[in-house]
Protein backbone atom coordinates (compact mmCIF):
# COMPACT_ATOMS: atom_id res chain seq x y z
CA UNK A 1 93.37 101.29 96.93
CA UNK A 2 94.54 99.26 99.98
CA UNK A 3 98.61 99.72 100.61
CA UNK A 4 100.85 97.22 100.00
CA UNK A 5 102.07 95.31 103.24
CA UNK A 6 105.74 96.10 102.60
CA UNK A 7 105.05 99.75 101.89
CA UNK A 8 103.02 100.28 105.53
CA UNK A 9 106.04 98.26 107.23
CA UNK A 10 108.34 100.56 105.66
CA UNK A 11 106.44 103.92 106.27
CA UNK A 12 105.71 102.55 109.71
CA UNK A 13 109.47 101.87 110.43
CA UNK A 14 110.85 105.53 109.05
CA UNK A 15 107.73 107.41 110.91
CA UNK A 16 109.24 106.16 114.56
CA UNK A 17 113.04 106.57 113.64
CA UNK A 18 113.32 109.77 111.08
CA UNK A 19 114.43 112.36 113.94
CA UNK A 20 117.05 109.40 115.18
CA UNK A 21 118.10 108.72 111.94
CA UNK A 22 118.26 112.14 110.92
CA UNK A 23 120.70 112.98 113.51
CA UNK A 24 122.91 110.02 113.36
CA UNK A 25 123.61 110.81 109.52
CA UNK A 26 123.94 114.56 109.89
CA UNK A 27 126.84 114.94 107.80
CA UNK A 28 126.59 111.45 105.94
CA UNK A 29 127.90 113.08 102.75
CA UNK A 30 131.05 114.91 104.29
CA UNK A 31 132.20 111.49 104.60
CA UNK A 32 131.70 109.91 101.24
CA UNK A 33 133.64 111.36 98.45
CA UNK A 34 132.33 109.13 96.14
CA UNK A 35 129.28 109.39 96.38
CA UNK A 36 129.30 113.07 95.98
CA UNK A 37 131.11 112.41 92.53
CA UNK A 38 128.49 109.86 91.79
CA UNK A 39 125.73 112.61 92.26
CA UNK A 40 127.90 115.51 90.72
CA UNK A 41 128.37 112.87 87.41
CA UNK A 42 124.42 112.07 87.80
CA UNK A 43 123.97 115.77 87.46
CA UNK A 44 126.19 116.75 84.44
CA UNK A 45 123.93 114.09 82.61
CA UNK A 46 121.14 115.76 83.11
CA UNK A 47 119.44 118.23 80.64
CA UNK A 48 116.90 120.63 80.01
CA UNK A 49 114.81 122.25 82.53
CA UNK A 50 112.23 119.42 83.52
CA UNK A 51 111.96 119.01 87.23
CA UNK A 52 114.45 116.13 88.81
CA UNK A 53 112.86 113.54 91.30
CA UNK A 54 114.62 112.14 94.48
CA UNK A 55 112.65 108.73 94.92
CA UNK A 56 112.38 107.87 98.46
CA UNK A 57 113.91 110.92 99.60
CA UNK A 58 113.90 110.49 103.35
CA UNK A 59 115.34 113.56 105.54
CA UNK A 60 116.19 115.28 102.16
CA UNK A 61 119.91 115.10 102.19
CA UNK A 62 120.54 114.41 98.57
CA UNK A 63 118.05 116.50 97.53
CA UNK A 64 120.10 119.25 99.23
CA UNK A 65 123.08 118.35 97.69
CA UNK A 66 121.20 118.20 94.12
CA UNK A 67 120.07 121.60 94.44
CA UNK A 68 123.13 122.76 95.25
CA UNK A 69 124.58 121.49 91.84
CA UNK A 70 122.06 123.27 90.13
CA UNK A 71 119.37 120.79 89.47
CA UNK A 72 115.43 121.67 89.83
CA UNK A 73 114.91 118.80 91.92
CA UNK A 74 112.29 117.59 94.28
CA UNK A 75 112.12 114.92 96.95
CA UNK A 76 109.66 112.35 97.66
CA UNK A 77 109.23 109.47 100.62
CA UNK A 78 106.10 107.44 101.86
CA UNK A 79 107.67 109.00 105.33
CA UNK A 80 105.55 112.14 106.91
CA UNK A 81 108.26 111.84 109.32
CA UNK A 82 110.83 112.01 106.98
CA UNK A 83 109.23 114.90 104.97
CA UNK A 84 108.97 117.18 107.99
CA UNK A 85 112.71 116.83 108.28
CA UNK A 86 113.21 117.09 104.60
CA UNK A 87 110.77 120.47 104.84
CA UNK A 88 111.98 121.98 108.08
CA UNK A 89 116.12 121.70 106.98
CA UNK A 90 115.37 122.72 103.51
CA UNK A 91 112.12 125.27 103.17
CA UNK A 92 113.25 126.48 99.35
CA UNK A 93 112.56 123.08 98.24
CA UNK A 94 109.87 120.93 97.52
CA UNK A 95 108.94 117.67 99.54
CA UNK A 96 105.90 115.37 98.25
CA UNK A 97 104.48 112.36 100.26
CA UNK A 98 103.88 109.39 97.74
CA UNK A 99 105.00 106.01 96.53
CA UNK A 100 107.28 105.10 94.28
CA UNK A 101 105.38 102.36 92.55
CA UNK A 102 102.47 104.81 92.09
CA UNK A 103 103.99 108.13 90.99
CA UNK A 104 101.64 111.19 90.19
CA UNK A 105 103.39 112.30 87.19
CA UNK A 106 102.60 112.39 83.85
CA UNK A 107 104.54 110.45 81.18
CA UNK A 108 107.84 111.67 80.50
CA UNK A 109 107.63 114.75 83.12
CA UNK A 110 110.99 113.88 84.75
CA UNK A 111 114.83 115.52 83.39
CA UNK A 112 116.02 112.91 85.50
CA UNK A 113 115.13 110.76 88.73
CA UNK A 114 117.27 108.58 91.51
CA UNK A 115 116.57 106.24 93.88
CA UNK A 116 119.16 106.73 96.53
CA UNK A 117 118.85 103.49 98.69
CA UNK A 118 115.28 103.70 98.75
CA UNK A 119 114.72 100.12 96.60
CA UNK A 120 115.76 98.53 99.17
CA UNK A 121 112.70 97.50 100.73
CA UNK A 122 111.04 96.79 97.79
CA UNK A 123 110.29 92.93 97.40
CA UNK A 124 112.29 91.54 94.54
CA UNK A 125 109.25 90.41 92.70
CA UNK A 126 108.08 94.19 92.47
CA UNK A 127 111.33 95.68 91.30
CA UNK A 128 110.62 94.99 87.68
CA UNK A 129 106.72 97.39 88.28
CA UNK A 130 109.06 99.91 90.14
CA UNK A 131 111.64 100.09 87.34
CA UNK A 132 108.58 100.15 84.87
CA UNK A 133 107.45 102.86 86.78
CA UNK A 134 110.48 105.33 87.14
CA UNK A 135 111.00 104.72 82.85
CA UNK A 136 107.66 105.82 82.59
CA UNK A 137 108.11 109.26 84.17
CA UNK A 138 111.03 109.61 82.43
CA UNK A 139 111.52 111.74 79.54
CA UNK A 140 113.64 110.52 76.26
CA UNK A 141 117.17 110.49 77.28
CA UNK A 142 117.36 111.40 80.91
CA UNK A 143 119.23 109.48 83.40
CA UNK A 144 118.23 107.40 86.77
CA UNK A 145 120.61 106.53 89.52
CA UNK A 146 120.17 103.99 91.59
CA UNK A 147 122.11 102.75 94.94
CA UNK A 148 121.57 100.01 97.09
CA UNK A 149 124.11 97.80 99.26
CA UNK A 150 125.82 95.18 97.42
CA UNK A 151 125.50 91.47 98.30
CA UNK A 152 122.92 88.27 99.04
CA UNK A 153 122.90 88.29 102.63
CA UNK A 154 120.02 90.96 103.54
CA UNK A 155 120.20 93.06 107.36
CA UNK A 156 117.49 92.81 109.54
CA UNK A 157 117.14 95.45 111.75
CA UNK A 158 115.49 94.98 114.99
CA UNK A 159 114.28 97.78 117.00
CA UNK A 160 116.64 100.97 115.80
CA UNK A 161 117.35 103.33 118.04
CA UNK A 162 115.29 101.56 121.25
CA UNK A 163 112.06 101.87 118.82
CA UNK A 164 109.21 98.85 118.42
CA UNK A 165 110.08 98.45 114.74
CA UNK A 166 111.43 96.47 112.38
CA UNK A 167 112.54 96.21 108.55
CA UNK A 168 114.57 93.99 106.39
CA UNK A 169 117.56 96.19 104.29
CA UNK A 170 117.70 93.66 100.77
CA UNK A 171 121.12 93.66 98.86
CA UNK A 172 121.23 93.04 96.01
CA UNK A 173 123.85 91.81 93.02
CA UNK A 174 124.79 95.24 90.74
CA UNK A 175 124.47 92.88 87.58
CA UNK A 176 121.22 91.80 88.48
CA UNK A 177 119.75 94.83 88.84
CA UNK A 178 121.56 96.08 85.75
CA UNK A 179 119.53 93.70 84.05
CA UNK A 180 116.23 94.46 85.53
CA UNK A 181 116.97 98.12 84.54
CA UNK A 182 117.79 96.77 81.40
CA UNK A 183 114.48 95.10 81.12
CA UNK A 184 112.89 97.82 81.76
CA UNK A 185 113.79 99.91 78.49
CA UNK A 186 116.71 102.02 80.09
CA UNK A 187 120.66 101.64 78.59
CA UNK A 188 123.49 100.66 80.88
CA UNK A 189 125.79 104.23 81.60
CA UNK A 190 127.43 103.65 84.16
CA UNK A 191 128.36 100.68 86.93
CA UNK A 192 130.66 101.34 90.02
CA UNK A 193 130.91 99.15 93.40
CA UNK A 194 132.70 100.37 96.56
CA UNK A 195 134.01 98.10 98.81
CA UNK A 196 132.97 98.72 102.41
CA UNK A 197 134.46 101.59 104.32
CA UNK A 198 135.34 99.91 108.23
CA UNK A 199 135.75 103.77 109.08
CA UNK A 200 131.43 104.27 107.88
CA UNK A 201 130.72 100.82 109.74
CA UNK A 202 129.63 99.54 106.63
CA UNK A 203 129.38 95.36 106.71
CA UNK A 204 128.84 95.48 102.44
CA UNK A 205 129.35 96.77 99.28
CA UNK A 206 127.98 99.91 98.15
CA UNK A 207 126.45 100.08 94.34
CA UNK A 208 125.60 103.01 92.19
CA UNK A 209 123.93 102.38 88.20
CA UNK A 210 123.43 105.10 86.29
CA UNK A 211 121.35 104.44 83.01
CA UNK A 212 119.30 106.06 80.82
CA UNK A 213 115.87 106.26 78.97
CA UNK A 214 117.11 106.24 74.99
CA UNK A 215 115.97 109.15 73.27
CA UNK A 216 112.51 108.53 71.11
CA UNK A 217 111.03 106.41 73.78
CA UNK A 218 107.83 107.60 74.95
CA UNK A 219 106.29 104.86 77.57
């Protein structure tokens, strides 16, 4: 099956910057206390021993920080740059290359999953087959968190880092991904915005959603 255009732009733009990017956001959780409660809540939900997916996992960061709270989890990312990273800091755990709109798991395999700013170069016209997608591999009442930058105006990035690439970072409105996710079959859990930190350069809002699959659903 030929690759969508927006996934090879995407995999194309994190092959040439992942050991840049990886560096510049060495300690990118250090700095964000709320995010690390985010992911500590997003833990506590989850139960049973079924293995935990980071969606668009890139150098592996929050997979890291998952396993350290306990959680079976594995990472994923359309990046072989990105994996490498993800595999060389973090050889206990596993890294799979793959897409998110095309997972190989079986129904209901999945304790849990999050997508940790990795929507955000999906097309807005997909996001309802990608939400589709992660209920699917979810079993009855696990949850999903997902965080993207809050807003309408997207970032175009132009060259990162000195490198002949280029990607578009889409924002999106927390309520109208809430009801996408909605859509989708999962139950509203959770909704928190951040404002933008001026010490983290940040230019928007940050948004986390945590929902969940309702127990006794099965596709």
């Amino acid at each position: 099956m030929t690759e969508a255009d927006f996934l090879t732009t995407t995999r194309t733009f994190y092959d040439a910057i992942a050991e840049d990017y990886a560096t510049l956001f060495t300690d990118e959780l250090t700095k964000r206390p709320l995010e690390r409660a985010i992911l500590a809540l997003f833990a506590e939900l989850v139960y049973g021993d079924g293995p935990v997916a980071d969606l668009g996992c890139g150098p592996g960061r929050t997979t890291a920080r998952l396993a350290a709270l306990g959680l079976p989890v594995f990472g994923l990312d359309l990046s072989e740059s990105m994996l490498a990273i993800a595999r060389r800091e973090n050889p206990g755990l596993r890294f799979e290359r793959g897409s998110m709109l095309e997972l190989d798991l079986a129904d209901g395999a999945l304790a849990g999953a999050l997508s940790f700013y990795s929507s955000i170069h999906t097309p807005a016209d997909r996001l309802p087959d990608l939400f589709a997608e992660f209920h699917r591999v979810l079993a009855p009442g696990a949850p999903l968190l997902v965080a993207f930058q809050a807003g309408d105006e997207h970032r175009h990035h132009d060259r990162p880092f000195g490198h002949p690439v280029a990607l578009t970072f889409l924002r999106r409105r927390p309520e109208h991904i809430a009801e996408l996710l909605t859509a989708a079959g999962f139950a509203l859990l959770s909704r928190t915005v951040r404002e933008p930190d001026p010490a983290l350069d940040e230019t928007s809002a940050q948004a986390f959603l945590i929902v969940r699959k309702p127990a006794g659903t099965f596709s």
